[in-house]
PDB file of N, CA and C in Angstrom:
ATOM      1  N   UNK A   1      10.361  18.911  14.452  1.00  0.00           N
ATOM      2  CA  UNK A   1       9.538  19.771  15.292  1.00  0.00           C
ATOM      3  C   UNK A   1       8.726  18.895  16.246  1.00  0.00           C
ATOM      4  N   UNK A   2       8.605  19.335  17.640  1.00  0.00           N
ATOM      5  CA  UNK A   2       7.582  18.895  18.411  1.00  0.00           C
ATOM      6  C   UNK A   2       6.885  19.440  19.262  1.00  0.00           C
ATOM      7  N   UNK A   3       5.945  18.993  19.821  1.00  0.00           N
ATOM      8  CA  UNK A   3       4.876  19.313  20.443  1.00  0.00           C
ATOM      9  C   UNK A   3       4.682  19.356  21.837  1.00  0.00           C
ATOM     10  N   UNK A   4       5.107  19.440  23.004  1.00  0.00           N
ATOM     11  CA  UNK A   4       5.390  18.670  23.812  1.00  0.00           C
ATOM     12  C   UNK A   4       6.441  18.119  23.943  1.00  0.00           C
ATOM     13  N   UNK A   5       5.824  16.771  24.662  1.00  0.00           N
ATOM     14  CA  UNK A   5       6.476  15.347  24.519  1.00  0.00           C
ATOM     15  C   UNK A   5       5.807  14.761  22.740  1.00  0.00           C
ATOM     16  N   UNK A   6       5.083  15.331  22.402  1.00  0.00           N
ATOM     17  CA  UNK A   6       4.725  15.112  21.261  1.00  0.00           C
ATOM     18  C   UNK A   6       5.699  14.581  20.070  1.00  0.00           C
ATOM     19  N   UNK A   7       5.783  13.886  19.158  1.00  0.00           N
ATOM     20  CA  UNK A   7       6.489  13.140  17.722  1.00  0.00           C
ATOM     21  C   UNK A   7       5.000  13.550  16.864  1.00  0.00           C
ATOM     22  N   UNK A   8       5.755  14.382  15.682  1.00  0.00           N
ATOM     23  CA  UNK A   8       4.647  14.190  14.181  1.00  0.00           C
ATOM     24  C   UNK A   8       5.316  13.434  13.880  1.00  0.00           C
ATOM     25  N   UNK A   9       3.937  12.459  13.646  1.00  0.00           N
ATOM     26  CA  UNK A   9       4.311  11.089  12.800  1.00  0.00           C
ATOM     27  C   UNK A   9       4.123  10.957  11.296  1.00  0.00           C
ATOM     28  N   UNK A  10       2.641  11.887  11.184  1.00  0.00           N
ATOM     29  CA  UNK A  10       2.390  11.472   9.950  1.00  0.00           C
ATOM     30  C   UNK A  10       1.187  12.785   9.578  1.00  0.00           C
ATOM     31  N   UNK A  11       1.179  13.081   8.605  1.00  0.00           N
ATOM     32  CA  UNK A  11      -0.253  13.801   7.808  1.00  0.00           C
ATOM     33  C   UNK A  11      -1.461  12.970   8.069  1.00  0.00           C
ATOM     34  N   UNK A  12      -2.728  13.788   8.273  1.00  0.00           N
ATOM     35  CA  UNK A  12      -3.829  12.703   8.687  1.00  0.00           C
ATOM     36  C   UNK A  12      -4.270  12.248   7.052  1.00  0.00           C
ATOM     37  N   UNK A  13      -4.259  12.324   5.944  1.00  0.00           N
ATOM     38  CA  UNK A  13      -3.946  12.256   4.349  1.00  0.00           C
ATOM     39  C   UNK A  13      -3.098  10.733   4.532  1.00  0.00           C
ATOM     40  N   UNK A  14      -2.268  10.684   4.938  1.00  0.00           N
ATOM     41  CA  UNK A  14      -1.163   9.737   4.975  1.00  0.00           C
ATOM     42  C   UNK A  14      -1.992   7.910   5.210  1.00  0.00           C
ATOM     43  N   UNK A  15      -3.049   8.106   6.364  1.00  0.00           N
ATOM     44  CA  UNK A  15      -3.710   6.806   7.249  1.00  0.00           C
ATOM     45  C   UNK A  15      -5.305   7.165   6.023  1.00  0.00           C
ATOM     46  N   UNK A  16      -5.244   6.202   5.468  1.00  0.00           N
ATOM     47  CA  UNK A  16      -6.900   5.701   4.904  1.00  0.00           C
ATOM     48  C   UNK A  16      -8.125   5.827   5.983  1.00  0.00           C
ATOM     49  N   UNK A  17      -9.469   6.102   5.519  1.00  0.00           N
ATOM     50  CA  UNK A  17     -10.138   5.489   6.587  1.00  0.00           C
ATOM     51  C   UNK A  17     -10.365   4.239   6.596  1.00  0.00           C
ATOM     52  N   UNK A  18     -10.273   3.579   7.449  1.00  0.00           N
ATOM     53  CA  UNK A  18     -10.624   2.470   7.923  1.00  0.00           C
ATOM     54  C   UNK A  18      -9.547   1.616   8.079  1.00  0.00           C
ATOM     55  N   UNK A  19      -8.345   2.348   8.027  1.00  0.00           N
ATOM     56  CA  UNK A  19      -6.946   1.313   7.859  1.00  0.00           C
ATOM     57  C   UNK A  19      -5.883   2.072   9.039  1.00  0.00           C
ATOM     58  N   UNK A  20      -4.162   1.784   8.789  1.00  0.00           N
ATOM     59  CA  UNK A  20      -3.739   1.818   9.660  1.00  0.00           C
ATOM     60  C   UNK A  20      -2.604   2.144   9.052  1.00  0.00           C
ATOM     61  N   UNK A  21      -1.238   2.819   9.755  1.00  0.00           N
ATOM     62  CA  UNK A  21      -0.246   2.566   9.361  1.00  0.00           C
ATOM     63  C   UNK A  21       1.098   2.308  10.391  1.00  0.00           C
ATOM     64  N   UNK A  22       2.033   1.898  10.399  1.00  0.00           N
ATOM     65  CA  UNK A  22       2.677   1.562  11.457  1.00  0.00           C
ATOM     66  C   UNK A  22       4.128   2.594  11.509  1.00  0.00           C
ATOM     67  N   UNK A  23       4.366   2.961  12.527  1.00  0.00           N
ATOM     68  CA  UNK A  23       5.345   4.015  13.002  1.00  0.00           C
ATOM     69  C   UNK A  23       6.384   3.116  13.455  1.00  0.00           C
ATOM     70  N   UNK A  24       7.549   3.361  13.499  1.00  0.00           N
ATOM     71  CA  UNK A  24       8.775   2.368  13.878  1.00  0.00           C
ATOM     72  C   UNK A  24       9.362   2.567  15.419  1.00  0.00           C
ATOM     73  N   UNK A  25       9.739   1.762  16.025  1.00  0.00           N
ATOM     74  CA  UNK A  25       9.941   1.776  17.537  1.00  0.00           C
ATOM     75  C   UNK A  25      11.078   2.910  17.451  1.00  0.00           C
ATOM     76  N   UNK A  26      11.677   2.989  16.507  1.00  0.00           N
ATOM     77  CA  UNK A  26      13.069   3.939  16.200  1.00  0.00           C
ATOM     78  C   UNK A  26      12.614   4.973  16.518  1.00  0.00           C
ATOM     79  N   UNK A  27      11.917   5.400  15.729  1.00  0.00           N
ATOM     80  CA  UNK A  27      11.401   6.722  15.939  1.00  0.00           C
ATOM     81  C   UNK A  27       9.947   7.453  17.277  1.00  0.00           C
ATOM     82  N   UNK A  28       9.412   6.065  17.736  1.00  0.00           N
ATOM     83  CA  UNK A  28       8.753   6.238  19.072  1.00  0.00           C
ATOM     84  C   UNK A  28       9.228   6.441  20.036  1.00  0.00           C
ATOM     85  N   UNK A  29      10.934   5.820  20.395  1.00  0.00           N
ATOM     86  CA  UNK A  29      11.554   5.043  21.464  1.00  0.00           C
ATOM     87  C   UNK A  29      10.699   4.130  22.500  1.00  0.00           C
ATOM     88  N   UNK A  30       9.606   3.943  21.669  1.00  0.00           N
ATOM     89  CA  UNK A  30       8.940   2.575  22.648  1.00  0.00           C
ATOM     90  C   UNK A  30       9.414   0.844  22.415  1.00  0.00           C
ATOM     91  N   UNK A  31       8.776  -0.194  22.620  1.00  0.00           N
ATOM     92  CA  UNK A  31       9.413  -1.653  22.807  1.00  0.00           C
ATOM     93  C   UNK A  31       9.244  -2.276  21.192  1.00  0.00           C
ATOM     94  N   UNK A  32       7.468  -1.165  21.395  1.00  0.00           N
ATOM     95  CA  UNK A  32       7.289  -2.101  19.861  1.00  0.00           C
ATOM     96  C   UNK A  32       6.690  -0.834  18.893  1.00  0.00           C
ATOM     97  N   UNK A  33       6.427  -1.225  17.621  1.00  0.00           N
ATOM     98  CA  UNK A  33       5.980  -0.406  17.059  1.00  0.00           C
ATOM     99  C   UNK A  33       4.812  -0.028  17.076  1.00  0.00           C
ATOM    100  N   UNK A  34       4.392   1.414  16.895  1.00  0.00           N
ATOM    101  CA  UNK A  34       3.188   1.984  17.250  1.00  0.00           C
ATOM    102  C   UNK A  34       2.064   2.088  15.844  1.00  0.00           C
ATOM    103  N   UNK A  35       0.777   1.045  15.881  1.00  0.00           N
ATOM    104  CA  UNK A  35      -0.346   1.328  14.591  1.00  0.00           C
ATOM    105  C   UNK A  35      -0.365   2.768  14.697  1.00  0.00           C
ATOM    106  N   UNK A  36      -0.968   3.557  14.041  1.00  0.00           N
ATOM    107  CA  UNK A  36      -1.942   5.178  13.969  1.00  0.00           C
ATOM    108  C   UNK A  36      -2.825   3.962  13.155  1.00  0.00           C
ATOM    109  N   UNK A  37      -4.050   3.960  14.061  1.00  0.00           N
ATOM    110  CA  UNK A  37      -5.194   3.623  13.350  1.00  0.00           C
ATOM    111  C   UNK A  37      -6.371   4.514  12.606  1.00  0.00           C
ATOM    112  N   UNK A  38      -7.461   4.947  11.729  1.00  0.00           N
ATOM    113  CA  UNK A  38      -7.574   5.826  11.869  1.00  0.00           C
ATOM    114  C   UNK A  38      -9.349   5.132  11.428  1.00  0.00           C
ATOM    115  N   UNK A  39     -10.150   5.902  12.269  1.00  0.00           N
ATOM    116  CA  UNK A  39     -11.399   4.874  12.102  1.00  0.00           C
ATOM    117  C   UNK A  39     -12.407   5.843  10.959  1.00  0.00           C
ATOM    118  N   UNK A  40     -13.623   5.044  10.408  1.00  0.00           N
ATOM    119  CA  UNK A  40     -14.605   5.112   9.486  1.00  0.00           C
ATOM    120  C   UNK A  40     -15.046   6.558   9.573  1.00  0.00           C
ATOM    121  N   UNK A  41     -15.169   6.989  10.950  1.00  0.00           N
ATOM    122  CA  UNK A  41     -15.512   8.522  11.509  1.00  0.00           C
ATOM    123  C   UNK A  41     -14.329   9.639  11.283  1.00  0.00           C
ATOM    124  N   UNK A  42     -13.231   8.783  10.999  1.00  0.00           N
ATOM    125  CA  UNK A  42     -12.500  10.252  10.693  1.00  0.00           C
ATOM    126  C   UNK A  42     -11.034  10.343  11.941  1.00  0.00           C
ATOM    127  N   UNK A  43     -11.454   9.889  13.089  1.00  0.00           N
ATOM    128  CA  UNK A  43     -10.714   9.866  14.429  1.00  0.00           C
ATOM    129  C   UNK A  43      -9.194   8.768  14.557  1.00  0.00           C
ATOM    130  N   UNK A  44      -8.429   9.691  15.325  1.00  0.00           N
ATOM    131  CA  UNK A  44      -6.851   8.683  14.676  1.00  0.00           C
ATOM    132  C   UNK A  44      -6.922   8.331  16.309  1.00  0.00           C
ATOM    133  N   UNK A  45      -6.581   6.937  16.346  1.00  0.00           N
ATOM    134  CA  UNK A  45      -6.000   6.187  17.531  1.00  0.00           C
ATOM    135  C   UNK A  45      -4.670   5.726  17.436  1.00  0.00           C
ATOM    136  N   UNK A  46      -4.112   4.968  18.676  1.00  0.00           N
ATOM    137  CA  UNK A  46      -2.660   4.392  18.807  1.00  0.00           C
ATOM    138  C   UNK A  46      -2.598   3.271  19.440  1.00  0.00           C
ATOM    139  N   UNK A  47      -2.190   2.326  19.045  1.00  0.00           N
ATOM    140  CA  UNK A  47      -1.811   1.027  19.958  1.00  0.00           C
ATOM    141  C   UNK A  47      -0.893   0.384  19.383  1.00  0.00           C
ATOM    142  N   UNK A  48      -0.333  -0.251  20.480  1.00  0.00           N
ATOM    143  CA  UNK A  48       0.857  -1.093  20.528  1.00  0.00           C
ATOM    144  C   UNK A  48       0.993  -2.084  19.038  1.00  0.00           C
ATOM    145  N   UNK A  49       1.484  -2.466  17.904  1.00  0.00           N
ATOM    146  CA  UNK A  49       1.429  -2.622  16.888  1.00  0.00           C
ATOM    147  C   UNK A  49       1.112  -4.279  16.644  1.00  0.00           C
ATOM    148  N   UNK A  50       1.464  -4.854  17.875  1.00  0.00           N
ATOM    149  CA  UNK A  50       1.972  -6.123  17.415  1.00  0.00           C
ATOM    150  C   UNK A  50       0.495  -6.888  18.135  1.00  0.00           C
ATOM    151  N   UNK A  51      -0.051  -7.344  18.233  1.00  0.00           N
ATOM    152  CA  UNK A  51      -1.147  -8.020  18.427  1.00  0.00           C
ATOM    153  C   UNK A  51      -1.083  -9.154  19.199  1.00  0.00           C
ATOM    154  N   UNK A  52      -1.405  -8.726  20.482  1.00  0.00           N
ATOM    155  CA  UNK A  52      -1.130 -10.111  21.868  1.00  0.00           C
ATOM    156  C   UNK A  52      -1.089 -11.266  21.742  1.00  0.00           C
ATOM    157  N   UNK A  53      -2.249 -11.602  20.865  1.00  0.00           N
ATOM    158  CA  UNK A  53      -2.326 -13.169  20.798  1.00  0.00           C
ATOM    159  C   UNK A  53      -1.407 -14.173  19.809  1.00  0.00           C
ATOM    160  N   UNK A  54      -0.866 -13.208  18.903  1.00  0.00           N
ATOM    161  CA  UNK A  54       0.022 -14.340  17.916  1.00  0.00           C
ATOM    162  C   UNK A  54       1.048 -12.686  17.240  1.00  0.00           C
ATOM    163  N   UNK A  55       2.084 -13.353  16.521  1.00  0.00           N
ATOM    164  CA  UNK A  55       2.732 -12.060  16.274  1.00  0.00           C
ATOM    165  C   UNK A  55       2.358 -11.749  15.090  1.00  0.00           C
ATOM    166  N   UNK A  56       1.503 -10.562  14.982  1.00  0.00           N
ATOM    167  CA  UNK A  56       0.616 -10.387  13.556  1.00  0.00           C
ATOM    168  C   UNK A  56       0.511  -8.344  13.930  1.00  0.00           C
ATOM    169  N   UNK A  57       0.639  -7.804  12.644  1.00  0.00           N
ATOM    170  CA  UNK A  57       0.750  -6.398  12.989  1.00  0.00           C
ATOM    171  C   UNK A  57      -0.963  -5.860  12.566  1.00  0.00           C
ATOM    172  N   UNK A  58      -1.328  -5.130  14.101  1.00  0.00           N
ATOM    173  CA  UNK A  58      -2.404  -4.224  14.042  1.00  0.00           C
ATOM    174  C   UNK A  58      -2.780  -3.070  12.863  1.00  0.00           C
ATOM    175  N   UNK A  59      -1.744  -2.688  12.363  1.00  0.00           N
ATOM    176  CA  UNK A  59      -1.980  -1.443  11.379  1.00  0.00           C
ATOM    177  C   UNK A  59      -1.758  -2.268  10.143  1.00  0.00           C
ATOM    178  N   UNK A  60      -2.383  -3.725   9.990  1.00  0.00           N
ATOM    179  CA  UNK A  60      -3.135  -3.940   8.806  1.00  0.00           C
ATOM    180  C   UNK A  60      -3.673  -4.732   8.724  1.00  0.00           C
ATOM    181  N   UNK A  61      -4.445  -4.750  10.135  1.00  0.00           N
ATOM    182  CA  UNK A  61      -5.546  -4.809  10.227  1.00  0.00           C
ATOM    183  C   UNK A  61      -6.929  -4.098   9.763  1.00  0.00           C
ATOM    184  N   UNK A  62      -8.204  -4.502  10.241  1.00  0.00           N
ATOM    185  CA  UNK A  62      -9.663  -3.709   9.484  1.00  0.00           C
ATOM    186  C   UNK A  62      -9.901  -2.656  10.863  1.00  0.00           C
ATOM    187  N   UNK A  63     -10.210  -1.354  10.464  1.00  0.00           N
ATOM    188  CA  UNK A  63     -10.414  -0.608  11.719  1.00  0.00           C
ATOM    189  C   UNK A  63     -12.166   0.025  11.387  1.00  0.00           C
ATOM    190  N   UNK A  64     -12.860  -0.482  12.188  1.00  0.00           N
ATOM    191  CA  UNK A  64     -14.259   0.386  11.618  1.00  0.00           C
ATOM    192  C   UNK A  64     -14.760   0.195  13.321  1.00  0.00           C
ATOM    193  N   UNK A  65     -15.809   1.176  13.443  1.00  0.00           N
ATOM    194  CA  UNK A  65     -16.696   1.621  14.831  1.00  0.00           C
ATOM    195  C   UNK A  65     -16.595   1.309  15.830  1.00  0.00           C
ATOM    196  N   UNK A  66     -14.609   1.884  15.976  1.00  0.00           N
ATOM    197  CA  UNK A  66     -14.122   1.760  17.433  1.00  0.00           C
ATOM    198  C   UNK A  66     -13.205   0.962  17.768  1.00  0.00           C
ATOM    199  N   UNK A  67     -13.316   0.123  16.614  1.00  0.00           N
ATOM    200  CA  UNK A  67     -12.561  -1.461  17.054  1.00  0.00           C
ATOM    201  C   UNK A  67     -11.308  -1.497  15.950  1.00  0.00           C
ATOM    202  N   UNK A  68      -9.959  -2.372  16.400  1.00  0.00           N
ATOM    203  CA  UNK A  68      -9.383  -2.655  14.857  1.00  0.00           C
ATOM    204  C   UNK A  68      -9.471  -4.058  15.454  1.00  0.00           C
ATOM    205  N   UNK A  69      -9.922  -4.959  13.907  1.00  0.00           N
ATOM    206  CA  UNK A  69      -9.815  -6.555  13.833  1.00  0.00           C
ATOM    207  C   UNK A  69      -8.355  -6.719  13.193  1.00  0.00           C
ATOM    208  N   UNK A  70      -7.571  -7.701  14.140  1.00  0.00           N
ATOM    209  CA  UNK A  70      -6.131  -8.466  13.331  1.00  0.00           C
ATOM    210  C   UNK A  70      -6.604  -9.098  12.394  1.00  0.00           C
ATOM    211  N   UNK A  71      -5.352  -9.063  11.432  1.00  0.00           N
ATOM    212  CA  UNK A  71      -5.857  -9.762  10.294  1.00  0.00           C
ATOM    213  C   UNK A  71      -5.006 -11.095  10.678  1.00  0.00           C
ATOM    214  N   UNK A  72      -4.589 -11.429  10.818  1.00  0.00           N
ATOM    215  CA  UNK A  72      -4.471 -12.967  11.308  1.00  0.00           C
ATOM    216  C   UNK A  72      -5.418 -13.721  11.930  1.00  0.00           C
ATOM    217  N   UNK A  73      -6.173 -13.526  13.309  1.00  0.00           N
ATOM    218  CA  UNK A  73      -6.987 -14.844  13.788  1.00  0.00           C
ATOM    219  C   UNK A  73      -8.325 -13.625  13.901  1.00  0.00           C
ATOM    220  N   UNK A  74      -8.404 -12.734  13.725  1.00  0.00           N
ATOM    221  CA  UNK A  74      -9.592 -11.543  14.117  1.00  0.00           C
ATOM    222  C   UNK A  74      -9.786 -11.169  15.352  1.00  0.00           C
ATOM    223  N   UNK A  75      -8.903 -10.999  16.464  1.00  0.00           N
ATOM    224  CA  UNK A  75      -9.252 -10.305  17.599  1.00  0.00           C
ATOM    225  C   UNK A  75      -9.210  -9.269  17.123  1.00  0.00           C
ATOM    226  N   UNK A  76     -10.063  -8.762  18.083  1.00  0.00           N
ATOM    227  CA  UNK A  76     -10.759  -7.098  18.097  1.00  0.00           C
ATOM    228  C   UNK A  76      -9.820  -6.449  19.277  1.00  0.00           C
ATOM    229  N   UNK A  77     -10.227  -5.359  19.208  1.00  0.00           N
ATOM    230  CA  UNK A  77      -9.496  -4.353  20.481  1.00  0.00           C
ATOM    231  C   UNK A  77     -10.065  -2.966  20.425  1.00  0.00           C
ATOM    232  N   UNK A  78     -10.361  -2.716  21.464  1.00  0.00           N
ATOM    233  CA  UNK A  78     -10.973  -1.312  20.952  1.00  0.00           C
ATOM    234  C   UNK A  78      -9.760  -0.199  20.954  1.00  0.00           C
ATOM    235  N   UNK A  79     -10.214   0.684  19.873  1.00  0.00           N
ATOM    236  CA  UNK A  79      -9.371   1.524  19.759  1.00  0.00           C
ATOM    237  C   UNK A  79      -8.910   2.492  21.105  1.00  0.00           C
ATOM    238  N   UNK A  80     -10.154   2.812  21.644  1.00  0.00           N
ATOM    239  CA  UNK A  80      -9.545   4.600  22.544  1.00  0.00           C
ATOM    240  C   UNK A  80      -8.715   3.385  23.859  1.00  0.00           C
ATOM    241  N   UNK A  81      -9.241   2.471  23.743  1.00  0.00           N
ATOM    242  CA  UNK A  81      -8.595   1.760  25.326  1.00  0.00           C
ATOM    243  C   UNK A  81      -7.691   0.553  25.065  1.00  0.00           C
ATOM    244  N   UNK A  82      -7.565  -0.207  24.310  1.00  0.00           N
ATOM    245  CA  UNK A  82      -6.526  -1.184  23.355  1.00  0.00           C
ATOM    246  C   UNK A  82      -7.542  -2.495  24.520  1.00  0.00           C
ATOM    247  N   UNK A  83      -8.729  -2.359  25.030  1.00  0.00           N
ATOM    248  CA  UNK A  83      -9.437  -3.340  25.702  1.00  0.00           C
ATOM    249  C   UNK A  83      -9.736  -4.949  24.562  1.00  0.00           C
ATOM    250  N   UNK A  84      -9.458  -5.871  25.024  1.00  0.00           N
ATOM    251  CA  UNK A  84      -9.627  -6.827  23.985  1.00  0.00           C
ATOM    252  C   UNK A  84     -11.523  -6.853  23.532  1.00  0.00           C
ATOM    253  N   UNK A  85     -11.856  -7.005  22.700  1.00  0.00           N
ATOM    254  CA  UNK A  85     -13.186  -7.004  22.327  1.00  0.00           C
ATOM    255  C   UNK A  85     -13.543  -8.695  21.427  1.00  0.00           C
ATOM    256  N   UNK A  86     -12.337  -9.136  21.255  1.00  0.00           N
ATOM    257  CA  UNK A  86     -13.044 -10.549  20.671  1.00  0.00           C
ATOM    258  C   UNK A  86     -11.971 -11.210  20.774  1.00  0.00           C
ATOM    259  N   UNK A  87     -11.982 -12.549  20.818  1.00  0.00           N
ATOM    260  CA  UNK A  87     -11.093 -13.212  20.938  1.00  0.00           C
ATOM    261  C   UNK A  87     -10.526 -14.550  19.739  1.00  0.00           C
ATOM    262  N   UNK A  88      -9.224 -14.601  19.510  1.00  0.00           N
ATOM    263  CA  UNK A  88      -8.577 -15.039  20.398  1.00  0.00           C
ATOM    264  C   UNK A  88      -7.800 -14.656  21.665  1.00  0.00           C
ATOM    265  N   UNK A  89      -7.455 -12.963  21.183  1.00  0.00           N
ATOM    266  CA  UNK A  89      -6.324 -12.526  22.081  1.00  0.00           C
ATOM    267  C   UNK A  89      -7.194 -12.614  23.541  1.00  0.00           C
ATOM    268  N   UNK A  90      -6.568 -12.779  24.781  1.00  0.00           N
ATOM    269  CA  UNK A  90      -6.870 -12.232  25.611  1.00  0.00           C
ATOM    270  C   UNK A  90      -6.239 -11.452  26.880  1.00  0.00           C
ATOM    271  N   UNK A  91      -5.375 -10.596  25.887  1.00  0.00           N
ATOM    272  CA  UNK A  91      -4.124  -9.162  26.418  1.00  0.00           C
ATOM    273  C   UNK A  91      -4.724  -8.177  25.781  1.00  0.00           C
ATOM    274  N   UNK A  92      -4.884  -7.417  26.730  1.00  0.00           N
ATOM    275  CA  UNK A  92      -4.908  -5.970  26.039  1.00  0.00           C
ATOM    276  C   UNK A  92      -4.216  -5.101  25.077  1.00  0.00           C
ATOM    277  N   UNK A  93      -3.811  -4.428  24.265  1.00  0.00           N
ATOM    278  CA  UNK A  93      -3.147  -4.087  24.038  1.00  0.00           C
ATOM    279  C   UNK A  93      -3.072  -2.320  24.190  1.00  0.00           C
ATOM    280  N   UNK A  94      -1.448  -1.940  24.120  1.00  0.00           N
ATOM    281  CA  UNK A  94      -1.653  -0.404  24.882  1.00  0.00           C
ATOM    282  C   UNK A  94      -1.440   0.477  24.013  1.00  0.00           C
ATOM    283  N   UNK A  95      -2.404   1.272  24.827  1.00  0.00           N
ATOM    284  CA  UNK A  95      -2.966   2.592  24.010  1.00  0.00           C
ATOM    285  C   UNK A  95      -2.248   4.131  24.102  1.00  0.00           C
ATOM    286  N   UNK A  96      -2.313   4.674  23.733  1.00  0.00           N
ATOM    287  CA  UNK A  96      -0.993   5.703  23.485  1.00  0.00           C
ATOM    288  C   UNK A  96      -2.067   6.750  23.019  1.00  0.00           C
ATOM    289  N   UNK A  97      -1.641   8.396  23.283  1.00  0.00           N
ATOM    290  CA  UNK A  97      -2.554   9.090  22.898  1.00  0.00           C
ATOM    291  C   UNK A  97      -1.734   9.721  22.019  1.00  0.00           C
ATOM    292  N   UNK A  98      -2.628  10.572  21.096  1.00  0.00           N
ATOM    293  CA  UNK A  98      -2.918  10.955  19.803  1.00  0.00           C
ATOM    294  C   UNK A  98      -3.453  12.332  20.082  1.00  0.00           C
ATOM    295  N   UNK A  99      -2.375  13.072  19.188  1.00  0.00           N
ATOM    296  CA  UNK A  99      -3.818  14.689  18.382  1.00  0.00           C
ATOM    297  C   UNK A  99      -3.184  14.929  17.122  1.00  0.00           C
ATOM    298  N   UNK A 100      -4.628  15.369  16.579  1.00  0.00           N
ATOM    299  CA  UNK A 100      -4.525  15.577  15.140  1.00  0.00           C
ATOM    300  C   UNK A 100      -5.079  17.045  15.283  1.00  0.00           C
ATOM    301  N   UNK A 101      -3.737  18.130  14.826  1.00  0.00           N
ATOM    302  CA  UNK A 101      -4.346  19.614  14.768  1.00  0.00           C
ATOM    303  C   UNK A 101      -3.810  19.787  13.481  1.00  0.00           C
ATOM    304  N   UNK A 102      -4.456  20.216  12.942  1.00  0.00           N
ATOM    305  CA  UNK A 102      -4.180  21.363  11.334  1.00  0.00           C
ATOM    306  C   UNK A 102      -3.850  20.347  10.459  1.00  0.00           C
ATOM    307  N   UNK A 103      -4.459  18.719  10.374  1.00  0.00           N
ATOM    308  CA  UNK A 103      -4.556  17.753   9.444  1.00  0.00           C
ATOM    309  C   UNK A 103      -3.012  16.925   9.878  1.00  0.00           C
ATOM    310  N   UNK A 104      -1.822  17.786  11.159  1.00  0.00           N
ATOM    311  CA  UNK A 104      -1.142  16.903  11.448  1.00  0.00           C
ATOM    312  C   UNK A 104      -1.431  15.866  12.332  1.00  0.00           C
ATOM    313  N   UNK A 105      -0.688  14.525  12.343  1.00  0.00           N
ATOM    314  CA  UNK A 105      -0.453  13.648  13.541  1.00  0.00           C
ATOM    315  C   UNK A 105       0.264  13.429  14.465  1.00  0.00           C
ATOM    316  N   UNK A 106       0.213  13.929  15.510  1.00  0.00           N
ATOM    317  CA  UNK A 106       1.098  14.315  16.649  1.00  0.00           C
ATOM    318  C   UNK A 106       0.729  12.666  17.638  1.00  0.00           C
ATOM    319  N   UNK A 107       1.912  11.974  17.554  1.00  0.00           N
ATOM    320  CA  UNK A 107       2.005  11.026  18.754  1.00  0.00           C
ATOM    321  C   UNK A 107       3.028  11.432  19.824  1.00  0.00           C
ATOM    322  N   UNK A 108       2.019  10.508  20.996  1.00  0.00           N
ATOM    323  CA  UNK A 108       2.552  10.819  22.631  1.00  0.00           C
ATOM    324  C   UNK A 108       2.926   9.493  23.324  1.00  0.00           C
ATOM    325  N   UNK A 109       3.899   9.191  22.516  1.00  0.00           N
ATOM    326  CA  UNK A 109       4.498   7.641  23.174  1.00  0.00           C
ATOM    327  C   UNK A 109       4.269   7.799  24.689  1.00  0.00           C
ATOM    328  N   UNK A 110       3.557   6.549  25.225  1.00  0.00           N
ATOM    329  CA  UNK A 110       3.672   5.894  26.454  1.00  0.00           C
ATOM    330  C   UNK A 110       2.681   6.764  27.285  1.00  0.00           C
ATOM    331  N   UNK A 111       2.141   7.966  26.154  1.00  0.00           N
ATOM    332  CA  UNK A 111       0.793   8.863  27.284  1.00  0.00           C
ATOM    333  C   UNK A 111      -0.668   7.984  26.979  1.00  0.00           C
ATOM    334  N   UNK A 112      -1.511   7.955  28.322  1.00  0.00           N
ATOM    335  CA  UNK A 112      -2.594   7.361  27.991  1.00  0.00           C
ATOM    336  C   UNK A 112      -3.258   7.986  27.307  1.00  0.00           C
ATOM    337  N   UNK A 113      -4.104   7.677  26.309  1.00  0.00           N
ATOM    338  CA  UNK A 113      -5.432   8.516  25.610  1.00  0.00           C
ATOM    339  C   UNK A 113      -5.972   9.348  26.506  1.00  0.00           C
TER     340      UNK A 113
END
């Protein structure tokens, strides 16, 4: 079933708070695989999975107030804009929009937030 251009990816039950889980390019048809991040507040984001600065995956990474930290060297990125927030990285990474209706997760490969 879809939404749109919309893909359900996942139950919002499925993503922890403060964690992440990763969606497969297979099923996005994007380059790389897509995090669903889902932050401390409750709110699900999307970005590009793989983490600019070294090849290390975003959705397991730490996601808390806005930001997810890689767990490899700790760049930050903010969630709604994939804007780098700490470094090492210094690439953005891209952001993809998201809705969560009736506890589902509806992703919108390649739409901006």
């Amino acid at each position: 079933m879809s939404k749109g251009n919309g893909i359900r990816v996942a139950a919002l039950g499925d993503i922890p708070p403060g964690e992440g889980i990763a969606i497969s390019k297979v099923i996005t048809g994007t380059s790389d695989d897509i995090a669903l991040l889902r932050d401390t507040d409750d709110s699900v984001h999307a970005l590009d999975d793989t983490c600019t600065h070294e090849t290390a995956s975003l959705s397991e990474g730490w996601v808390e107030d806005g930001y997810v930290e890689c767990p490899l060297h700790s760049s930050k990125f903010c969630l709604k804009t994939g804007e780098v927030q700490g470094l090492p990285a210094t690439r953005n990474a891209c952001p993809h929009r998201v809705e969560v209706l009736d506890g589902e997760v509806w992703l919108f490969p390649g739409e901006s937030p």
